[in-house]
N, C-alpha and C. Protein backbone atom coordinates (compact mmCIF):
# COMPACT_ATOMS: atom_id res chain seq x y z
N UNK A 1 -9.41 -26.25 -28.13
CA UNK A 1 -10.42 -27.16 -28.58
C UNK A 1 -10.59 -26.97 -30.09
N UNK A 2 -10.69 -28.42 -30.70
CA UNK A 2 -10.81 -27.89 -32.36
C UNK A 2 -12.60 -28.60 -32.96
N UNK A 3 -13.12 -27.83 -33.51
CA UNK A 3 -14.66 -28.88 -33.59
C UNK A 3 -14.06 -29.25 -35.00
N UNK A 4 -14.54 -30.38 -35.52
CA UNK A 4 -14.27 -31.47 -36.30
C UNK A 4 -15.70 -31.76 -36.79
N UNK A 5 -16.12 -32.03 -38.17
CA UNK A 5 -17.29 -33.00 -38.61
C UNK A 5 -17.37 -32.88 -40.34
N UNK A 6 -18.52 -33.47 -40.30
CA UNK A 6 -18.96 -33.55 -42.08
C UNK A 6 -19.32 -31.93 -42.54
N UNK A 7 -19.66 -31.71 -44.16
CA UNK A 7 -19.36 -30.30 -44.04
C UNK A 7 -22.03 -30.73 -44.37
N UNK A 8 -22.21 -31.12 -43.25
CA UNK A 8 -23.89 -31.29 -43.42
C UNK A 8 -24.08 -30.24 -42.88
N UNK A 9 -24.95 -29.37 -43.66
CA UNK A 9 -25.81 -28.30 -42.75
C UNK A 9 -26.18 -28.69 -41.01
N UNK A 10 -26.47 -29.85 -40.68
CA UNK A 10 -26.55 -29.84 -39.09
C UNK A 10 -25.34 -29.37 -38.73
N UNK A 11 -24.45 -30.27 -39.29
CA UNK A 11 -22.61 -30.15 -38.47
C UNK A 11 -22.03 -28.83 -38.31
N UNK A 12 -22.62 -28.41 -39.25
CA UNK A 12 -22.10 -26.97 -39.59
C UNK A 12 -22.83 -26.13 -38.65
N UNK A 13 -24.05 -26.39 -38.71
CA UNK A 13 -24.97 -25.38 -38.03
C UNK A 13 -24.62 -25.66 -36.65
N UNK A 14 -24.60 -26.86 -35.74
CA UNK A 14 -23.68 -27.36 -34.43
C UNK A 14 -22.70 -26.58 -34.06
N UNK A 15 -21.81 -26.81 -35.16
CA UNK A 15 -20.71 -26.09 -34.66
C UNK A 15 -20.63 -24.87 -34.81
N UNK A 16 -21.58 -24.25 -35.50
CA UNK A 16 -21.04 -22.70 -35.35
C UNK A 16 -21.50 -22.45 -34.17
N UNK A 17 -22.68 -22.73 -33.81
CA UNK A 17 -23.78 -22.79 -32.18
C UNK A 17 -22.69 -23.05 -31.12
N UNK A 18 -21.61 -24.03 -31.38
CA UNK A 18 -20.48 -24.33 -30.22
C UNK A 18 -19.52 -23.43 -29.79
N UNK A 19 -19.11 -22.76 -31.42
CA UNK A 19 -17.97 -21.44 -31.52
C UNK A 19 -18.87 -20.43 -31.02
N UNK A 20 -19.91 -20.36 -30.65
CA UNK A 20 -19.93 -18.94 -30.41
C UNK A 20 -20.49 -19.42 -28.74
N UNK A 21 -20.43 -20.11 -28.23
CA UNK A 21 -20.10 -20.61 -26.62
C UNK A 21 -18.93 -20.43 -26.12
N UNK A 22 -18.10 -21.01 -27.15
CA UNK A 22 -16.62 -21.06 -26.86
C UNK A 22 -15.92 -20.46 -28.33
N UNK A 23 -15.44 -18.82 -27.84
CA UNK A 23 -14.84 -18.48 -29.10
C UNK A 23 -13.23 -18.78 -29.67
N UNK A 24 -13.51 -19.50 -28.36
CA UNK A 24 -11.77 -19.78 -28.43
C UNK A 24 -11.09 -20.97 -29.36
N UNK A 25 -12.35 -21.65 -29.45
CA UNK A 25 -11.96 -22.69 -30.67
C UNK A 25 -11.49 -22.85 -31.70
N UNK A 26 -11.10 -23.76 -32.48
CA UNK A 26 -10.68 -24.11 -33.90
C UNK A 26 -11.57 -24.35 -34.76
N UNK A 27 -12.57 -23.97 -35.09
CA UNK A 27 -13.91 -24.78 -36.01
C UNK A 27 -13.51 -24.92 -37.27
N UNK A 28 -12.98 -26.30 -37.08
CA UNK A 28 -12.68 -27.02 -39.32
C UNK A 28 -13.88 -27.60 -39.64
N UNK A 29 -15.25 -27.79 -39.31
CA UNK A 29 -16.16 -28.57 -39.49
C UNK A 29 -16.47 -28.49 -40.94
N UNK A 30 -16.32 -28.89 -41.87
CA UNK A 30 -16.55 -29.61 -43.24
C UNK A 30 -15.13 -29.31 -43.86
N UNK A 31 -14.33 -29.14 -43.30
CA UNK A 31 -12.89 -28.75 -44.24
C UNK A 31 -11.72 -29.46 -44.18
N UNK A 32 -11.77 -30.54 -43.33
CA UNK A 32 -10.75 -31.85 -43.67
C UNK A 32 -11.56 -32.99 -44.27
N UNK A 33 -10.30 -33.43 -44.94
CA UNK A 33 -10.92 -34.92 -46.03
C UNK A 33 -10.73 -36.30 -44.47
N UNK A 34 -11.00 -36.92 -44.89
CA UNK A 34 -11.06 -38.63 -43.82
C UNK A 34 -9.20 -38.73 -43.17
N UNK A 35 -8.48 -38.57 -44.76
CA UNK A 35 -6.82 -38.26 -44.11
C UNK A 35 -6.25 -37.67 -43.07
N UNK A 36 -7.05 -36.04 -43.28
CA UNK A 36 -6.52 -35.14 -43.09
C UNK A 36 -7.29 -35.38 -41.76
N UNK A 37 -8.46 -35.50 -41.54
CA UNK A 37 -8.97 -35.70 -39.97
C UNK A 37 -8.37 -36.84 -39.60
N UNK A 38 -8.14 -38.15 -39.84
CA UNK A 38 -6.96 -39.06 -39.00
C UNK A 38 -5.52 -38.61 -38.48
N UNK A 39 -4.95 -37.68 -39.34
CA UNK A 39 -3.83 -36.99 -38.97
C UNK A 39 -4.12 -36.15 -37.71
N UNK A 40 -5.27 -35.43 -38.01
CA UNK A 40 -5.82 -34.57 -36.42
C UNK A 40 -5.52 -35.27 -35.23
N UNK A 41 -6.43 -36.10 -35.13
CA UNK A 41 -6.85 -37.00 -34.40
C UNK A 41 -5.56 -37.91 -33.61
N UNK A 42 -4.80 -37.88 -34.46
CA UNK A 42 -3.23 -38.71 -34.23
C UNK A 42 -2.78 -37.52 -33.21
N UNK A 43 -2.83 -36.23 -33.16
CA UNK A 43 -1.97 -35.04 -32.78
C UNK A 43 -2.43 -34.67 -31.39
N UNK A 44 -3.81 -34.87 -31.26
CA UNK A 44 -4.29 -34.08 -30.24
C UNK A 44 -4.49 -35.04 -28.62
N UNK A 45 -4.94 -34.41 -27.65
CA UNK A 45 -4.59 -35.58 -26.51
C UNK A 45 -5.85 -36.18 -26.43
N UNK A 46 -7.36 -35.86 -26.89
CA UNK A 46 -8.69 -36.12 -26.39
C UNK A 46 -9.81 -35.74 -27.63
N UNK A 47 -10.20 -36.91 -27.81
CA UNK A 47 -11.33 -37.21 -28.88
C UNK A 47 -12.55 -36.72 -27.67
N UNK A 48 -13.74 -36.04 -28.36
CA UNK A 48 -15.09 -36.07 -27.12
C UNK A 48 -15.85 -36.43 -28.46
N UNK A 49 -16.49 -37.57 -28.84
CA UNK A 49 -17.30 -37.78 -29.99
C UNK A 49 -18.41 -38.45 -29.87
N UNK A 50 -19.92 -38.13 -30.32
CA UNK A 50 -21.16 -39.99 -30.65
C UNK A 50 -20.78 -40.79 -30.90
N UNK A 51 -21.11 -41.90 -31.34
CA UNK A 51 -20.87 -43.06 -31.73
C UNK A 51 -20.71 -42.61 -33.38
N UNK A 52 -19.36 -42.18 -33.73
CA UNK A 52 -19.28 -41.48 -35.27
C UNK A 52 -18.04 -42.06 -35.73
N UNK A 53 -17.55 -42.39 -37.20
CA UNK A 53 -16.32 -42.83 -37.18
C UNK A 53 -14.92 -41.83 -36.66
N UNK A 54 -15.41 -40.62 -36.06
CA UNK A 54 -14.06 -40.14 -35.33
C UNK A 54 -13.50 -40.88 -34.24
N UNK A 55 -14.39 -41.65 -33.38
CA UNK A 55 -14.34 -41.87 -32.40
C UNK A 55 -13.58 -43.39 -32.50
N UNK A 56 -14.14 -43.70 -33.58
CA UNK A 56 -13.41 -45.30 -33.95
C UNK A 56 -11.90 -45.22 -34.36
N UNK A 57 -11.73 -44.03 -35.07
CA UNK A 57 -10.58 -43.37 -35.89
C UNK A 57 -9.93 -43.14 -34.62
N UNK A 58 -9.86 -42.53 -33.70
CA UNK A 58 -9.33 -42.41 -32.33
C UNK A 58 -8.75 -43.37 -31.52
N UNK A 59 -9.81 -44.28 -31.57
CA UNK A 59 -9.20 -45.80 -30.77
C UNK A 59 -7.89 -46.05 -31.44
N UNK A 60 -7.92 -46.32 -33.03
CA UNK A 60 -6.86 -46.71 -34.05
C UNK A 60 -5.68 -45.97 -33.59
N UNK A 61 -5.73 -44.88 -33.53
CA UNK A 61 -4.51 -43.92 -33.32
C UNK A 61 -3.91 -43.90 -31.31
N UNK A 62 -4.77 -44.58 -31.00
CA UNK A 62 -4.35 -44.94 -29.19
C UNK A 62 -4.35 -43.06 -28.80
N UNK A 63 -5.06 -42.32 -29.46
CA UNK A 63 -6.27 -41.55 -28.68
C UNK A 63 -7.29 -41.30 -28.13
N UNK A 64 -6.91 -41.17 -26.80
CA UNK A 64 -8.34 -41.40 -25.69
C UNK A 64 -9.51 -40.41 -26.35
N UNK A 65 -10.46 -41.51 -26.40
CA UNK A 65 -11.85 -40.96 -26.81
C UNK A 65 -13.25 -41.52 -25.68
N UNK A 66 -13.88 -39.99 -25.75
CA UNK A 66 -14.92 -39.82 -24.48
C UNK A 66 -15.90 -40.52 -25.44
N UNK A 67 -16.68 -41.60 -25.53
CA UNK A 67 -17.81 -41.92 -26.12
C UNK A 67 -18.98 -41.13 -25.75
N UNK A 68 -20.12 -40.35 -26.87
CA UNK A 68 -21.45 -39.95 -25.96
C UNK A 68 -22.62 -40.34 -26.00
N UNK A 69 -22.95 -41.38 -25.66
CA UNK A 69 -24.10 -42.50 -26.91
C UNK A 69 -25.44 -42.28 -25.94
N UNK A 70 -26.72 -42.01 -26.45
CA UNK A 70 -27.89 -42.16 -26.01
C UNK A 70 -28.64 -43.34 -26.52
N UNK A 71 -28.44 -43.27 -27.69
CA UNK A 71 -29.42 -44.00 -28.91
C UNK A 71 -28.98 -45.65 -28.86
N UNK A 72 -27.83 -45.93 -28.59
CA UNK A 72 -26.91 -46.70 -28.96
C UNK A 72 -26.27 -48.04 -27.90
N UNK A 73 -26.21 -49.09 -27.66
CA UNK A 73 -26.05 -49.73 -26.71
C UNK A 73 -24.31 -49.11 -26.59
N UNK A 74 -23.31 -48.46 -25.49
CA UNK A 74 -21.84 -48.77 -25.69
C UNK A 74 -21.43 -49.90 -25.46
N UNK A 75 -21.63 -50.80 -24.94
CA UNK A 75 -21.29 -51.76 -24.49
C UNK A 75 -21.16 -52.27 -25.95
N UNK A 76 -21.89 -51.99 -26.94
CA UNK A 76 -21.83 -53.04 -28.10
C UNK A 76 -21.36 -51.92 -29.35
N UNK A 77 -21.53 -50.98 -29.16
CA UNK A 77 -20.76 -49.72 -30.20
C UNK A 77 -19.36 -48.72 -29.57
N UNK A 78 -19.32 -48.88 -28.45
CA UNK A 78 -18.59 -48.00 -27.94
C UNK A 78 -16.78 -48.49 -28.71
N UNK A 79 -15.94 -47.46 -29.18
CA UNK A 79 -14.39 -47.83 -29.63
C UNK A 79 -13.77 -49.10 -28.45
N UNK A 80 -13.37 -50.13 -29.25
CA UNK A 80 -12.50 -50.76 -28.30
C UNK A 80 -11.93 -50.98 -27.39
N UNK A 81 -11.16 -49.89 -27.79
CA UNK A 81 -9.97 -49.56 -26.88
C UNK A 81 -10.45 -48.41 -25.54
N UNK A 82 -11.69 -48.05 -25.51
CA UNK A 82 -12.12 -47.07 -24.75
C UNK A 82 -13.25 -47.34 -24.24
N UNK A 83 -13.87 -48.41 -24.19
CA UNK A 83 -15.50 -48.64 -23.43
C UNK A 83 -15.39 -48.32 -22.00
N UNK A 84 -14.32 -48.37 -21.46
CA UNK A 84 -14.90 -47.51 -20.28
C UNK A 84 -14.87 -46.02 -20.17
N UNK A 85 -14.40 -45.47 -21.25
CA UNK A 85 -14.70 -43.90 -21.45
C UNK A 85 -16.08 -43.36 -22.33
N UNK A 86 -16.93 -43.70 -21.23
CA UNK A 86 -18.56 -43.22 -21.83
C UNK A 86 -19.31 -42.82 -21.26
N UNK A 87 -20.04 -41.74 -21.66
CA UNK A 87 -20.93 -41.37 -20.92
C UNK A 87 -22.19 -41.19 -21.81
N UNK A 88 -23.32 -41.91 -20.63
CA UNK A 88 -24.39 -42.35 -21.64
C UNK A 88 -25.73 -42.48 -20.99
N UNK A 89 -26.39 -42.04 -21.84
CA UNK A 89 -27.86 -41.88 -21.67
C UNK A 89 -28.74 -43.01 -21.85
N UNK A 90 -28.07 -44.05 -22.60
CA UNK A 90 -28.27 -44.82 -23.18
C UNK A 90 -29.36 -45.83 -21.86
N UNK A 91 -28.88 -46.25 -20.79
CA UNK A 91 -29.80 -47.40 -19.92
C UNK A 91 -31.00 -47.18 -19.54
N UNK A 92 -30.91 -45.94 -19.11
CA UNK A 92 -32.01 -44.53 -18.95
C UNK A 92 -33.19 -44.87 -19.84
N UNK A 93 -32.61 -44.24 -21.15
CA UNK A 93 -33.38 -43.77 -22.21
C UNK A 93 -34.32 -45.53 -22.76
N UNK A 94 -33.29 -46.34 -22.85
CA UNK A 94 -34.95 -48.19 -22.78
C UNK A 94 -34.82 -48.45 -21.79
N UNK A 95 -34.86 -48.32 -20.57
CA UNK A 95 -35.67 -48.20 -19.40
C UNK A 95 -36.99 -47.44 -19.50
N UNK A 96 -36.81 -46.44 -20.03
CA UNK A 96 -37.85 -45.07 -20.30
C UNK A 96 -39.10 -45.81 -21.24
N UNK A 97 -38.01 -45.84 -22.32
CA UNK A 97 -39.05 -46.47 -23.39
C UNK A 97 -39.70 -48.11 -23.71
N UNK A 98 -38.83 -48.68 -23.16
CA UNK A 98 -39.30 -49.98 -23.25
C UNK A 98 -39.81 -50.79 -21.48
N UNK A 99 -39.49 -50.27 -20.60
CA UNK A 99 -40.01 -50.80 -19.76
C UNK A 99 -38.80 -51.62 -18.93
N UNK A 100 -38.00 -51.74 -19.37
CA UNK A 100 -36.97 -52.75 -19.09
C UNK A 100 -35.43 -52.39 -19.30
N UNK A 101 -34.60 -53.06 -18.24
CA UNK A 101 -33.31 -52.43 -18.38
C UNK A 101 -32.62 -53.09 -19.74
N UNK A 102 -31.82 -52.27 -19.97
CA UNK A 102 -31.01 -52.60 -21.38
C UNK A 102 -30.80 -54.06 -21.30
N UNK A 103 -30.06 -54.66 -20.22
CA UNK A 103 -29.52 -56.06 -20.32
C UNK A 103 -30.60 -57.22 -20.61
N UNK A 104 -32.08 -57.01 -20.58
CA UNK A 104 -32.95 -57.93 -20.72
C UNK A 104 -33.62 -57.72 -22.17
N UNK A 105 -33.26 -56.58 -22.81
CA UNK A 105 -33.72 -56.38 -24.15
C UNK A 105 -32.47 -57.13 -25.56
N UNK A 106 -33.02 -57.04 -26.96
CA UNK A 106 -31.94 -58.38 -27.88
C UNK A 106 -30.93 -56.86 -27.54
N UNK A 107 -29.52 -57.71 -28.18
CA UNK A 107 -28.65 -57.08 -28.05
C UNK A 107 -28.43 -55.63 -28.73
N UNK A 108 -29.22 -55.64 -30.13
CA UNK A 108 -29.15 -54.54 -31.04
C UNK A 108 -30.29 -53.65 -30.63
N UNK A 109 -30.44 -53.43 -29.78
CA UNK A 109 -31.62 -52.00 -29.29
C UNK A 109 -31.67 -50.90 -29.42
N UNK A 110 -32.08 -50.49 -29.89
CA UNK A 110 -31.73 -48.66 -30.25
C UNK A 110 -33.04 -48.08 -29.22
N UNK A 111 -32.66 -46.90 -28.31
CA UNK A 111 -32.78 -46.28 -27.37
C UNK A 111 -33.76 -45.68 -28.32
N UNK A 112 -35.44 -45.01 -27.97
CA UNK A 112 -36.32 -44.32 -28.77
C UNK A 112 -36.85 -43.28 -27.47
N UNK A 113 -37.51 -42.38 -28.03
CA UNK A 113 -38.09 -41.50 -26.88
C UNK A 113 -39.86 -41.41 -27.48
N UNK A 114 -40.74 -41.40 -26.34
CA UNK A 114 -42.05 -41.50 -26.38
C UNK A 114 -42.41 -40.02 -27.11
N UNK A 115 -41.53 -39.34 -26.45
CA UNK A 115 -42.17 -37.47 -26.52
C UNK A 115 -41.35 -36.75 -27.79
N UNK A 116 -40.39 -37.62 -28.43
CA UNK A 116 -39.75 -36.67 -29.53
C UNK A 116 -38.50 -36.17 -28.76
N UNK A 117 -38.10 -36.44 -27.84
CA UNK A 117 -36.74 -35.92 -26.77
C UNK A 117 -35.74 -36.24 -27.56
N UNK A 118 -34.72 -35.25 -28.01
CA UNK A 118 -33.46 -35.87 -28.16
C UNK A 118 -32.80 -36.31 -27.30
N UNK A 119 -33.05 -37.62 -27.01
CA UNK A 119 -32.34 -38.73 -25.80
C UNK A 119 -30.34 -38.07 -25.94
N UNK A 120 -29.95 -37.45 -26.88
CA UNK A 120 -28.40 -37.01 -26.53
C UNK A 120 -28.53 -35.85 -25.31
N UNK A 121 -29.78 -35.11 -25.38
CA UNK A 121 -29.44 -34.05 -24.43
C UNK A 121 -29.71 -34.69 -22.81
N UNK A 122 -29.90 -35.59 -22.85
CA UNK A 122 -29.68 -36.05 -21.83
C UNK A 122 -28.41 -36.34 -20.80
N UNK A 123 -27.66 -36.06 -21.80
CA UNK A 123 -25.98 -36.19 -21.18
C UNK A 123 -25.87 -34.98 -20.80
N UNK A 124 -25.37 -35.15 -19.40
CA UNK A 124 -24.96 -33.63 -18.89
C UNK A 124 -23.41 -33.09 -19.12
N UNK A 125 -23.85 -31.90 -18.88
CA UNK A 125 -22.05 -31.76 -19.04
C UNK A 125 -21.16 -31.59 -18.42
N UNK A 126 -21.59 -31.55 -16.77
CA UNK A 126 -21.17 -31.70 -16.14
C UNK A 126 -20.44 -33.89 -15.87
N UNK A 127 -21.30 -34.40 -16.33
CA UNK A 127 -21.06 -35.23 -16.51
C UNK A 127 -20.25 -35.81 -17.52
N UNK A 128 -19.67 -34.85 -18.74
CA UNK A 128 -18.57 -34.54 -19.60
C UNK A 128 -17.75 -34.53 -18.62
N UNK A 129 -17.81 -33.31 -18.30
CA UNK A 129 -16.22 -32.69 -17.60
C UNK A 129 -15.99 -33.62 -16.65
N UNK A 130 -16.99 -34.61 -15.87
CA UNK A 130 -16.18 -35.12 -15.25
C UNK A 130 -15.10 -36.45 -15.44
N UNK A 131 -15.88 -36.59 -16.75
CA UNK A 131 -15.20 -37.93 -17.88
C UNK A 131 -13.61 -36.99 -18.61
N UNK A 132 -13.76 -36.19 -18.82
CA UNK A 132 -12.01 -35.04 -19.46
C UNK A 132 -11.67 -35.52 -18.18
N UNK A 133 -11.70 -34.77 -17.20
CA UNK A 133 -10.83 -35.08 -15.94
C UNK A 133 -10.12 -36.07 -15.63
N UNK A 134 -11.28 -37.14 -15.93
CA UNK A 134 -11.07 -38.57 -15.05
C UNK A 134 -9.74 -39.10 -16.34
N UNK A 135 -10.13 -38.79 -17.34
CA UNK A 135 -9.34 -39.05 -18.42
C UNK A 135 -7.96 -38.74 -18.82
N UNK A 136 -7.93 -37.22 -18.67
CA UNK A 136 -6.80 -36.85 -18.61
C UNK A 136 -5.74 -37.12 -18.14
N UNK A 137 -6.29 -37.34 -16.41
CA UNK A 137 -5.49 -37.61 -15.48
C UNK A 137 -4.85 -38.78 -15.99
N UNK A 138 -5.51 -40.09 -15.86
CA UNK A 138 -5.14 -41.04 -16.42
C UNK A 138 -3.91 -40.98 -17.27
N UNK A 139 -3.76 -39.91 -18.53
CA UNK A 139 -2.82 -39.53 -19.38
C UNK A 139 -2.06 -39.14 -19.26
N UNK A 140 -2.15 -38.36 -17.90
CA UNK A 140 -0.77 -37.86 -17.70
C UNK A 140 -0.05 -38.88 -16.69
């Protein structure tokens, strides 16, 4: 596994929090330029990204990418080439907050939480792994 991002104190601070879950990783997080992460991205078998331009960068290169959107409609952000690889908090989360399922709200809705919740931790990860799987397979 290689973690990938901007070199922002969150990204950074993320990923070191990830490497030391999993020490087995690659952590480049602020140390490739936009190039040098498209070249990655070209190499490896599985993007797992938010709605971030890695994930768009992925589609381009016909690397399967896991979308993880809470905030975000996928249906209307999710990579192209991959909307059915998502897993998402997203219907949940304006159901929660607005009262109503996503499909009856305008199209540009952004998912909010009443209590301050980061609506991403809502994605389980078990519900990851079961999107790698389903994915992989597919790939091979």
């Amino acid at each position: 596994m290689i973690l990938a991002g901007s070199p922002s104190a969150y990204e950074m601070e993320t990923a070191n929090k990830i490497q030391q879950l999993a020490p087995n990783c690659i952590n480049i997080t602020g140390k490739t330029s936009l190039k040098q992460l498209v070249a990655l991205i070209k190499q490896v078998d599985l993007v797992i990204s938010p709605d971030t331009g890695a994930a768009h960068i992925a589609t381009t290169q016909s690397t399967p990418v896991i979308g993880l959107y809470a905030i975000h409609n996928p249906r209307r952000t999710a990579p192209y080439n991959d909307q059915h690889n998502v897993v998402s908090a997203y219907a949940q989360a304006v159901l929660d907050y607005y009262g109503k399922p996503w499909n009856k709200l305008p199209w540009a809705t952004k998912a909010k939480s009443k209590s301050g919740e980061r609506l991403m931790e809502r994605i389980s990860v078990d519900d990851v792994k079961k999107k790698i799987v389903e994915t992989l397979a597919v790939k091979l």
